[in-house]
PDB file of N, CA and C in Angstrom:
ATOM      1  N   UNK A   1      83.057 111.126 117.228  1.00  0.00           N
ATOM      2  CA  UNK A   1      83.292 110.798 115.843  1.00  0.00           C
ATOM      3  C   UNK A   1      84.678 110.174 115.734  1.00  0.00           C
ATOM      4  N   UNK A   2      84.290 109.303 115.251  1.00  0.00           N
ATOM      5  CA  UNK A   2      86.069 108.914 114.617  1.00  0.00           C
ATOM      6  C   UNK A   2      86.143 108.600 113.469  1.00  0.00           C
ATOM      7  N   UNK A   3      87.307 108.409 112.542  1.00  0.00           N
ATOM      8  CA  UNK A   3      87.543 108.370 111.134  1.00  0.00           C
ATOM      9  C   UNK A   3      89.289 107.931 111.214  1.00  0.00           C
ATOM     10  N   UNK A   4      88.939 106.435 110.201  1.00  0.00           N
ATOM     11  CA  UNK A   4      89.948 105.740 110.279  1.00  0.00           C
ATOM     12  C   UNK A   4      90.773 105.754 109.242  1.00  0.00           C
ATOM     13  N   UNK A   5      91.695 105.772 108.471  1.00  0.00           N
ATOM     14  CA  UNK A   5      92.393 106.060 107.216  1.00  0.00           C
ATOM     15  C   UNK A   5      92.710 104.422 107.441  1.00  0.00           C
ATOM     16  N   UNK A   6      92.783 103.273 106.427  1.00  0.00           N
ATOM     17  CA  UNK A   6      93.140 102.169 106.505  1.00  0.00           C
ATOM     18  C   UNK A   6      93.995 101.898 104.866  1.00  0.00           C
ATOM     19  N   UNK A   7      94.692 100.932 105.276  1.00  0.00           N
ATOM     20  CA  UNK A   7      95.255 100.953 103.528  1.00  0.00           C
ATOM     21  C   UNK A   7      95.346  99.224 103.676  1.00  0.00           C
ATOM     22  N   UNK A   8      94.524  98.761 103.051  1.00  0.00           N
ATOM     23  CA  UNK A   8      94.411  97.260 102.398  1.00  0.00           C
ATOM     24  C   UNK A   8      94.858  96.807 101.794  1.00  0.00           C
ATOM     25  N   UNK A   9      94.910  95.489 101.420  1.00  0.00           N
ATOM     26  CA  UNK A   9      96.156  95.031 100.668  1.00  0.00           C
ATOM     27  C   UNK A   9      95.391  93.747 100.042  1.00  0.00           C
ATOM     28  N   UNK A  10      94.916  93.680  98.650  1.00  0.00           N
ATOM     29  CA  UNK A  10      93.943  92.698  98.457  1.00  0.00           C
ATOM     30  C   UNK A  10      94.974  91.584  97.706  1.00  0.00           C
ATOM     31  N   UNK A  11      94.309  90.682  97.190  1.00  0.00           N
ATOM     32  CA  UNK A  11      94.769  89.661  96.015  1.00  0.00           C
ATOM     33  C   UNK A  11      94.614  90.261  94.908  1.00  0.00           C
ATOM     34  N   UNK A  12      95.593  91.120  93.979  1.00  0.00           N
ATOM     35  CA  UNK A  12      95.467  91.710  92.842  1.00  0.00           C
ATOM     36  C   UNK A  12      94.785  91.326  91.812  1.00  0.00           C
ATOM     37  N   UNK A  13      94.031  89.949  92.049  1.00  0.00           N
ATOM     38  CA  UNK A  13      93.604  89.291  91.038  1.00  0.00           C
ATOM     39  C   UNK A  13      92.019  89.663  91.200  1.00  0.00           C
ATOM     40  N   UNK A  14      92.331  89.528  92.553  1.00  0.00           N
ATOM     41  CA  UNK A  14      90.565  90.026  93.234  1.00  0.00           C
ATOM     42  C   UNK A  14      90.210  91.545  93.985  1.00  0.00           C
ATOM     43  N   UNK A  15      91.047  92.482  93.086  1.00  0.00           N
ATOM     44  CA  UNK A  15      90.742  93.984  93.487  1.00  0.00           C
ATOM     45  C   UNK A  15      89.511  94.102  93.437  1.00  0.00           C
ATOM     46  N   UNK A  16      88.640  93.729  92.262  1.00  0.00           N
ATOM     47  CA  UNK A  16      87.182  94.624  91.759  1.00  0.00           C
ATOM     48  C   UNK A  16      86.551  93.843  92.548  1.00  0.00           C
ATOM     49  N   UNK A  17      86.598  92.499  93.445  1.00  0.00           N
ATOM     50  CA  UNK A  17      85.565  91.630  94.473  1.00  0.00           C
ATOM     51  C   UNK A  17      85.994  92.763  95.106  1.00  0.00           C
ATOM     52  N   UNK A  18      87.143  93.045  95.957  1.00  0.00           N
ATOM     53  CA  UNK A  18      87.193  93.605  97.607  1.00  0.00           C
ATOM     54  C   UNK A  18      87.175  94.649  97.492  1.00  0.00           C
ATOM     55  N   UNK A  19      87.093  95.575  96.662  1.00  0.00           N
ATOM     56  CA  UNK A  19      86.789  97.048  96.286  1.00  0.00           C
ATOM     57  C   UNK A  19      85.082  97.012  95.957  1.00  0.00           C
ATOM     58  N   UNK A  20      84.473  96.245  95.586  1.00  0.00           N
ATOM     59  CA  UNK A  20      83.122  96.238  95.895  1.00  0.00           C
ATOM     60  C   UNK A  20      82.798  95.793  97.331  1.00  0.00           C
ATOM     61  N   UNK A  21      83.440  94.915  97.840  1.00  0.00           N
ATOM     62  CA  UNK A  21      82.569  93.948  98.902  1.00  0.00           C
ATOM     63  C   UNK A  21      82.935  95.351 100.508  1.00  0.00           C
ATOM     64  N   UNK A  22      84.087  96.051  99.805  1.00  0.00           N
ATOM     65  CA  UNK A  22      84.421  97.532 100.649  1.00  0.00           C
ATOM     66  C   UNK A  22      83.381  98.502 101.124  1.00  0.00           C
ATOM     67  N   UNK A  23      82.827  98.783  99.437  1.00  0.00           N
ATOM     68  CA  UNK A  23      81.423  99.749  99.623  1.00  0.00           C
ATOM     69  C   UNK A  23      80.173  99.499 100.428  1.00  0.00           C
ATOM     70  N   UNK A  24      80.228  97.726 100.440  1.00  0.00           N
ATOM     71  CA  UNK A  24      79.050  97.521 100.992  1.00  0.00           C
ATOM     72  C   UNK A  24      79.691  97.499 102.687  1.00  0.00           C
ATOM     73  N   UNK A  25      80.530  97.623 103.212  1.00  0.00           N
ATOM     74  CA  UNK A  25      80.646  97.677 105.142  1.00  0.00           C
ATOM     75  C   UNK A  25      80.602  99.106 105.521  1.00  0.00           C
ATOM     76  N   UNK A  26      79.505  98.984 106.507  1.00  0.00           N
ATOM     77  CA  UNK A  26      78.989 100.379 106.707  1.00  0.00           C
ATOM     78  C   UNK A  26      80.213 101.542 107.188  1.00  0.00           C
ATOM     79  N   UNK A  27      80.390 102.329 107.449  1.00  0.00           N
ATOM     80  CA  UNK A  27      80.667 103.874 107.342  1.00  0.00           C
ATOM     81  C   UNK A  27      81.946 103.835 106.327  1.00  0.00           C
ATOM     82  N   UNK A  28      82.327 102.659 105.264  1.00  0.00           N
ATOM     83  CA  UNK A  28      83.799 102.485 105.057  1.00  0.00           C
ATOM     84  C   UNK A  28      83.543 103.367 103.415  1.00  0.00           C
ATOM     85  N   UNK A  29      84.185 103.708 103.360  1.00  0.00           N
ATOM     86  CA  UNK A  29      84.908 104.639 101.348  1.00  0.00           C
ATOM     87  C   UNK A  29      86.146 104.003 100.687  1.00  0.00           C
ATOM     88  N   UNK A  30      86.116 103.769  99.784  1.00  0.00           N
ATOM     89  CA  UNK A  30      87.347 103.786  98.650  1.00  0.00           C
ATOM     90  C   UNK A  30      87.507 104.775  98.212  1.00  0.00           C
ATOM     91  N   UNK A  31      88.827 105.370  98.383  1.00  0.00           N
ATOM     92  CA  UNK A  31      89.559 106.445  97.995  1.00  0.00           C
ATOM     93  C   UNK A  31      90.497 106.608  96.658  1.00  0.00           C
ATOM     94  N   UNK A  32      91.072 105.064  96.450  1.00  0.00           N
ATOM     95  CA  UNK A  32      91.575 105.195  95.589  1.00  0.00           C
ATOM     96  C   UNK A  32      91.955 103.817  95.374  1.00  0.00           C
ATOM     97  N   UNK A  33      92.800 103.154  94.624  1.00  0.00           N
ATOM     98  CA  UNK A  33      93.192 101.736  94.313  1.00  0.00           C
ATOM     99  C   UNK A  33      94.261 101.664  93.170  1.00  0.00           C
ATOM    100  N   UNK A  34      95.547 100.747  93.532  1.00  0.00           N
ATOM    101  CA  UNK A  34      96.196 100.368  92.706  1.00  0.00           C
ATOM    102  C   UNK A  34      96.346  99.313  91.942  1.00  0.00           C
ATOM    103  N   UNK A  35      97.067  98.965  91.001  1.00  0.00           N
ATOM    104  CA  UNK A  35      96.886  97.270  90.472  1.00  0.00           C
ATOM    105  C   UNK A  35      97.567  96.482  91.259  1.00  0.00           C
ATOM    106  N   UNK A  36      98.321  96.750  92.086  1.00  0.00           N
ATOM    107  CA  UNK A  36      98.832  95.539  92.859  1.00  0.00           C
ATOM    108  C   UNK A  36      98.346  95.273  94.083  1.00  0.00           C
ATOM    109  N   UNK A  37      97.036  95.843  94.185  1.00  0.00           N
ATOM    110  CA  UNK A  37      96.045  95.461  94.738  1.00  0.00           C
ATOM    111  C   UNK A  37      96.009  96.076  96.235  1.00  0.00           C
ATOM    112  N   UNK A  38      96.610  97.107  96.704  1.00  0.00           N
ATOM    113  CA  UNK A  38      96.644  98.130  97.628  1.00  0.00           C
ATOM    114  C   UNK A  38      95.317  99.385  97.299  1.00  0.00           C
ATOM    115  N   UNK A  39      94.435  99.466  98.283  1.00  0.00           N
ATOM    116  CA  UNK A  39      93.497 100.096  97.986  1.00  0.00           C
ATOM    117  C   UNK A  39      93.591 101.580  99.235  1.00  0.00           C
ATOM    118  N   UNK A  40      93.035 102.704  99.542  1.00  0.00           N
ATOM    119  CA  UNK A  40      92.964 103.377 100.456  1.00  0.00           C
ATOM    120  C   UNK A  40      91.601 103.640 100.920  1.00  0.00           C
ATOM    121  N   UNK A  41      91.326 103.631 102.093  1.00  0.00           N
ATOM    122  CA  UNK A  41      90.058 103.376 102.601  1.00  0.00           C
ATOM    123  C   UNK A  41      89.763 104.576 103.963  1.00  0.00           C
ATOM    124  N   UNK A  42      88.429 105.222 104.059  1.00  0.00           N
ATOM    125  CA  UNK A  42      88.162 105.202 105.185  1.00  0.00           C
ATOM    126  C   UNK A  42      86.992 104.900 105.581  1.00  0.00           C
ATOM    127  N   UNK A  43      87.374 104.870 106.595  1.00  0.00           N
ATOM    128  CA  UNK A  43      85.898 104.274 108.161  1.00  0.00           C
ATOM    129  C   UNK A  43      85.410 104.771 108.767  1.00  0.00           C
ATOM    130  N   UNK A  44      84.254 104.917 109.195  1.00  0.00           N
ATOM    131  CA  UNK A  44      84.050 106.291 110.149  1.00  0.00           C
ATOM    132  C   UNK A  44      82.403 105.322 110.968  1.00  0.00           C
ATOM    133  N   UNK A  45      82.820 105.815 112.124  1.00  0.00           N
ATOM    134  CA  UNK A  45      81.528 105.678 112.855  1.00  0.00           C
ATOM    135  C   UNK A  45      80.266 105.857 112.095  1.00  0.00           C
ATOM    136  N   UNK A  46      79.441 105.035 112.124  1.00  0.00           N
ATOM    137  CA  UNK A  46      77.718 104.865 111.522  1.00  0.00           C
ATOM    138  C   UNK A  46      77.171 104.549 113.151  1.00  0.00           C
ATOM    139  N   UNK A  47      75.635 105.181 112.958  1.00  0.00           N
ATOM    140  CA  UNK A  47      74.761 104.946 114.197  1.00  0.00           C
ATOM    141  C   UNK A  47      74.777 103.735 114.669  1.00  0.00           C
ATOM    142  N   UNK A  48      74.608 103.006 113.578  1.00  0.00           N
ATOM    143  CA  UNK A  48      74.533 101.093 114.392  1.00  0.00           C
ATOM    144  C   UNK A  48      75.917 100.704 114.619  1.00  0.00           C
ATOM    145  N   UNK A  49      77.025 101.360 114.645  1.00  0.00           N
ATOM    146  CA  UNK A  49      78.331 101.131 115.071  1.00  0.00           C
ATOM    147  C   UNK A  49      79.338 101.681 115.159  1.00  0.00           C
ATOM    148  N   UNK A  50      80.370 101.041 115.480  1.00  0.00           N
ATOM    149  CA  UNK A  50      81.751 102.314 115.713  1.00  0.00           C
ATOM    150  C   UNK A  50      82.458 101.903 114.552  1.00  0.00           C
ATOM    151  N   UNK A  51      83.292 102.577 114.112  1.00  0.00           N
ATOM    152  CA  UNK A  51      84.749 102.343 113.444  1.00  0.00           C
ATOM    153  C   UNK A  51      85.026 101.191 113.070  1.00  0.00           C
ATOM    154  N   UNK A  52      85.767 101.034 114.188  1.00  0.00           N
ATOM    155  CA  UNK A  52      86.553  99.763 114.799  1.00  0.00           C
ATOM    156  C   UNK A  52      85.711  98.159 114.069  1.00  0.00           C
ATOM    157  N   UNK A  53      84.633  98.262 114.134  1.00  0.00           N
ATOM    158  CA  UNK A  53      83.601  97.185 113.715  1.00  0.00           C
ATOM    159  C   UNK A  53      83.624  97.058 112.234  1.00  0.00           C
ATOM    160  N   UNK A  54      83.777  98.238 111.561  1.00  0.00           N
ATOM    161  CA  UNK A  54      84.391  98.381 110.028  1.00  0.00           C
ATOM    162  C   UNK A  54      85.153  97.833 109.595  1.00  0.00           C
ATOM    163  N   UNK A  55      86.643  98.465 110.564  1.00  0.00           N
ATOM    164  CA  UNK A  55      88.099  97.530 110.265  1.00  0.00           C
ATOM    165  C   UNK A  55      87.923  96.191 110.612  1.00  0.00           C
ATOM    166  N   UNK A  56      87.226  95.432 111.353  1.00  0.00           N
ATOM    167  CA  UNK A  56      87.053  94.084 111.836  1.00  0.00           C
ATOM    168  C   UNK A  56      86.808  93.561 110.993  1.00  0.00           C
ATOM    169  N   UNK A  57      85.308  93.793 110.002  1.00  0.00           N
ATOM    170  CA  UNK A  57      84.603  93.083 108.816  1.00  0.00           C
ATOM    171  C   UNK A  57      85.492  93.730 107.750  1.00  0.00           C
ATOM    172  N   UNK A  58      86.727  94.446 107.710  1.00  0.00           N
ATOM    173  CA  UNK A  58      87.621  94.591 106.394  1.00  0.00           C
ATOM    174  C   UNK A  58      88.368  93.192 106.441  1.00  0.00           C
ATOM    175  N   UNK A  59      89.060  93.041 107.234  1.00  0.00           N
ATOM    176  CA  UNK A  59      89.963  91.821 108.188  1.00  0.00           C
ATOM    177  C   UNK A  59      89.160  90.513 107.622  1.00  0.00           C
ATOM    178  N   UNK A  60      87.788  90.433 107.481  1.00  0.00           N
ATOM    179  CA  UNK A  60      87.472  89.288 107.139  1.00  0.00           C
ATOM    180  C   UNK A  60      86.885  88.998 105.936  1.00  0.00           C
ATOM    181  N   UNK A  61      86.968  89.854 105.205  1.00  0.00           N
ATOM    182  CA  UNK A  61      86.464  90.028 103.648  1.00  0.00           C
ATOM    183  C   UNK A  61      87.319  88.763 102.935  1.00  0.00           C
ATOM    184  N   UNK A  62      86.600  87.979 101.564  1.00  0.00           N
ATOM    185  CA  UNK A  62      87.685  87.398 101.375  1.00  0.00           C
ATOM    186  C   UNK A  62      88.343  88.328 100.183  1.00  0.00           C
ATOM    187  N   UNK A  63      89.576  87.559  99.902  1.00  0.00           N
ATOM    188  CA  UNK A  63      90.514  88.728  99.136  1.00  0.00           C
ATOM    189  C   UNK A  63      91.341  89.278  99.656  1.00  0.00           C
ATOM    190  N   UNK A  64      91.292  89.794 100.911  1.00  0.00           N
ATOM    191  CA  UNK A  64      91.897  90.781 101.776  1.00  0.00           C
ATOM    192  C   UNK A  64      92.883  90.035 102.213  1.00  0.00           C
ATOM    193  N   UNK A  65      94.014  90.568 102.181  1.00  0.00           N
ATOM    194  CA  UNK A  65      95.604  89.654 102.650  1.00  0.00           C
ATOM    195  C   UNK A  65      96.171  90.652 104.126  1.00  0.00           C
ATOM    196  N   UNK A  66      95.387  91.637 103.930  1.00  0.00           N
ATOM    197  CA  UNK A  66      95.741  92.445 105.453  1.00  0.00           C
ATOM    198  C   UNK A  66      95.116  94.038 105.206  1.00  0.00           C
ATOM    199  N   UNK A  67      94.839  94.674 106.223  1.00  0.00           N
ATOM    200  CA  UNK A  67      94.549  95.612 106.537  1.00  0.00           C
ATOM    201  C   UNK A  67      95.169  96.523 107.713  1.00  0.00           C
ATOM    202  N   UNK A  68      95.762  97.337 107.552  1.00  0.00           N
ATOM    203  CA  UNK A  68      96.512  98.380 108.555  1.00  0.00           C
ATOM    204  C   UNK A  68      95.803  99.615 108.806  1.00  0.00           C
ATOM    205  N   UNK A  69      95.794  99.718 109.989  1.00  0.00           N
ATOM    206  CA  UNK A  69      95.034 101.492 110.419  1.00  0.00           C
ATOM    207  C   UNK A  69      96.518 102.506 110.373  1.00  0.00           C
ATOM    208  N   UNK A  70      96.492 102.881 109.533  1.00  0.00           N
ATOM    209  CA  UNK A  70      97.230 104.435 109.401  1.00  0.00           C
ATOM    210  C   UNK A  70      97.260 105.574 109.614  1.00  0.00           C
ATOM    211  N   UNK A  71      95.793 106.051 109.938  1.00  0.00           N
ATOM    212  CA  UNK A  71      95.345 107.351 111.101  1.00  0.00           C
ATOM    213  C   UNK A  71      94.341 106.832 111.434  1.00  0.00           C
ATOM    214  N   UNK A  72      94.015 107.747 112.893  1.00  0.00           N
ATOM    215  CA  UNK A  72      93.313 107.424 113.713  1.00  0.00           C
ATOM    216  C   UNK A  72      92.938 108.743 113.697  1.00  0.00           C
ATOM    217  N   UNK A  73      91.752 109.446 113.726  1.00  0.00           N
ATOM    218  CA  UNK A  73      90.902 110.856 114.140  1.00  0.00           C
ATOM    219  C   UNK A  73      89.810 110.688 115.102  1.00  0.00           C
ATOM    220  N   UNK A  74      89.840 111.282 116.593  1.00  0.00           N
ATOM    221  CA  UNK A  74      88.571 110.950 117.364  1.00  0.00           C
ATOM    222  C   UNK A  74      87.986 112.776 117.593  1.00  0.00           C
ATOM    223  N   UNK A  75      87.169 112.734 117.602  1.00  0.00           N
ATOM    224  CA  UNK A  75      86.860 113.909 117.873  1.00  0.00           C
ATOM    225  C   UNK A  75      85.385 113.813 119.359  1.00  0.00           C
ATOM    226  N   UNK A  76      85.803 114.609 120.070  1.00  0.00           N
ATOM    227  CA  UNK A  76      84.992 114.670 121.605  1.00  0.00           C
ATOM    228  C   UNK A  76      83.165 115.775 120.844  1.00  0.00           C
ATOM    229  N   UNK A  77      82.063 114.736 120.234  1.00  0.00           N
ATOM    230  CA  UNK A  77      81.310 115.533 119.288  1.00  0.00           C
ATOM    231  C   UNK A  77      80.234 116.534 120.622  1.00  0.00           C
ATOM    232  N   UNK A  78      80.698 116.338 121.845  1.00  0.00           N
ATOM    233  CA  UNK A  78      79.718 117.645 122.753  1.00  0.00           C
ATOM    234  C   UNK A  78      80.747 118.669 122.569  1.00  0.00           C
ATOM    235  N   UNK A  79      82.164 118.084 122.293  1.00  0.00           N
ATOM    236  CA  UNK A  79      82.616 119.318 122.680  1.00  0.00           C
ATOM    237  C   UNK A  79      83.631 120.336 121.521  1.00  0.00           C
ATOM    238  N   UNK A  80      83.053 119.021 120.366  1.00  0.00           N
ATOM    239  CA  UNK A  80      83.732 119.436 118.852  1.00  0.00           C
ATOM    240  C   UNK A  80      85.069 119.756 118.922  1.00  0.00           C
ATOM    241  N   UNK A  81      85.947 119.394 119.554  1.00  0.00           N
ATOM    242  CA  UNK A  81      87.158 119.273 119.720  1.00  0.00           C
ATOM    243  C   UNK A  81      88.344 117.859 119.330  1.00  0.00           C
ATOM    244  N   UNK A  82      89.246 117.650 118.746  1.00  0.00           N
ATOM    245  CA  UNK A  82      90.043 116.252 118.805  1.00  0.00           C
ATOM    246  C   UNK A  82      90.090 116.243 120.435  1.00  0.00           C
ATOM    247  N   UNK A  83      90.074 115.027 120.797  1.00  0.00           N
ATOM    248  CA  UNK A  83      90.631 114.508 122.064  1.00  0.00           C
ATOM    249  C   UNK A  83      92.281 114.279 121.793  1.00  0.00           C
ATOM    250  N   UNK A  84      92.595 113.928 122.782  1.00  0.00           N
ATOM    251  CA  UNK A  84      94.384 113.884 122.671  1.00  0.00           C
ATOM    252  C   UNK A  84      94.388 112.622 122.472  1.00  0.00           C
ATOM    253  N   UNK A  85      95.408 112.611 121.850  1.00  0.00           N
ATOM    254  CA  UNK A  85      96.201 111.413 121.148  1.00  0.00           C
ATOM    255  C   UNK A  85      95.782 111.052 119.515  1.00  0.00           C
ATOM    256  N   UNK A  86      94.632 112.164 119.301  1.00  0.00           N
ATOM    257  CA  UNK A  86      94.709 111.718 117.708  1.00  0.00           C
ATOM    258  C   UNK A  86      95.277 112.298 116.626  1.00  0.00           C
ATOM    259  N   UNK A  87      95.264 111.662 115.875  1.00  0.00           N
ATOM    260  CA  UNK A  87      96.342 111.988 114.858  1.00  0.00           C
ATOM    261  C   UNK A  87      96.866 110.848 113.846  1.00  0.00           C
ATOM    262  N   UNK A  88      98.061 111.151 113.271  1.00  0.00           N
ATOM    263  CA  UNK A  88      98.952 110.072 112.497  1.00  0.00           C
ATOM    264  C   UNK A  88      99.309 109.311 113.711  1.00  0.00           C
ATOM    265  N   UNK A  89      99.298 107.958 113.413  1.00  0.00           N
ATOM    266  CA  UNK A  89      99.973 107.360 114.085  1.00  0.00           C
ATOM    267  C   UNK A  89     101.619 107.358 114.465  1.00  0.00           C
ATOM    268  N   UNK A  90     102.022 107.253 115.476  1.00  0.00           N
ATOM    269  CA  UNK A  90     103.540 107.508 115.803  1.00  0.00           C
ATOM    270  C   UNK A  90     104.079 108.795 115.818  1.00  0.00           C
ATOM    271  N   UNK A  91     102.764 109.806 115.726  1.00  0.00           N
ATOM    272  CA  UNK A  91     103.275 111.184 116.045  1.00  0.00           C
ATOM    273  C   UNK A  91     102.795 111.265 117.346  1.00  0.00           C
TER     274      UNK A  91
END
């Protein structure tokens, strides 16, 4: 399992496009959204894909002026444990 915390950064003009066009890329959530067009997001592994494939099609949405991964969570699911190294980033 993994689960990505991402924080986006749209065209404030075009929040309500990329805050919809958000809901529709598979395992991704809106968490919350500001007017200057910073939204909080997560991603999480779906059967037909990983994560990572989420943040890719965020990256190419139009609207989107950038996207940053801000946590990273992997979890080892035989052995229901985090694997090492996840966490906040830069901890």
């Amino acid at each position: 399992m993994n689960i990505c915390g991402v924080l986006v950064h749209a065209v404030p003009d075009r929040l309500a496009e990329v805050s919809a066009a958000l809901a529709r890329v598979p395992g991704a959530e809106v968490h919350g959204e500001a007017d200057n067009g910073r939204l909080i997001v997560t991603v999480e592994d779906t059967p037909n894909g990983a994560a990572v494939d989420g943040l890719s099609a965020i990256h190419r949405l139009p609207g989107v002026v950038a996207a940053a991964l801000v946590y990273h969570y992997c979890e080892d699911e035989e052995l229901g444990r985090p694997q090492s190294g996840a966490g906040p980033l830069g901890a």
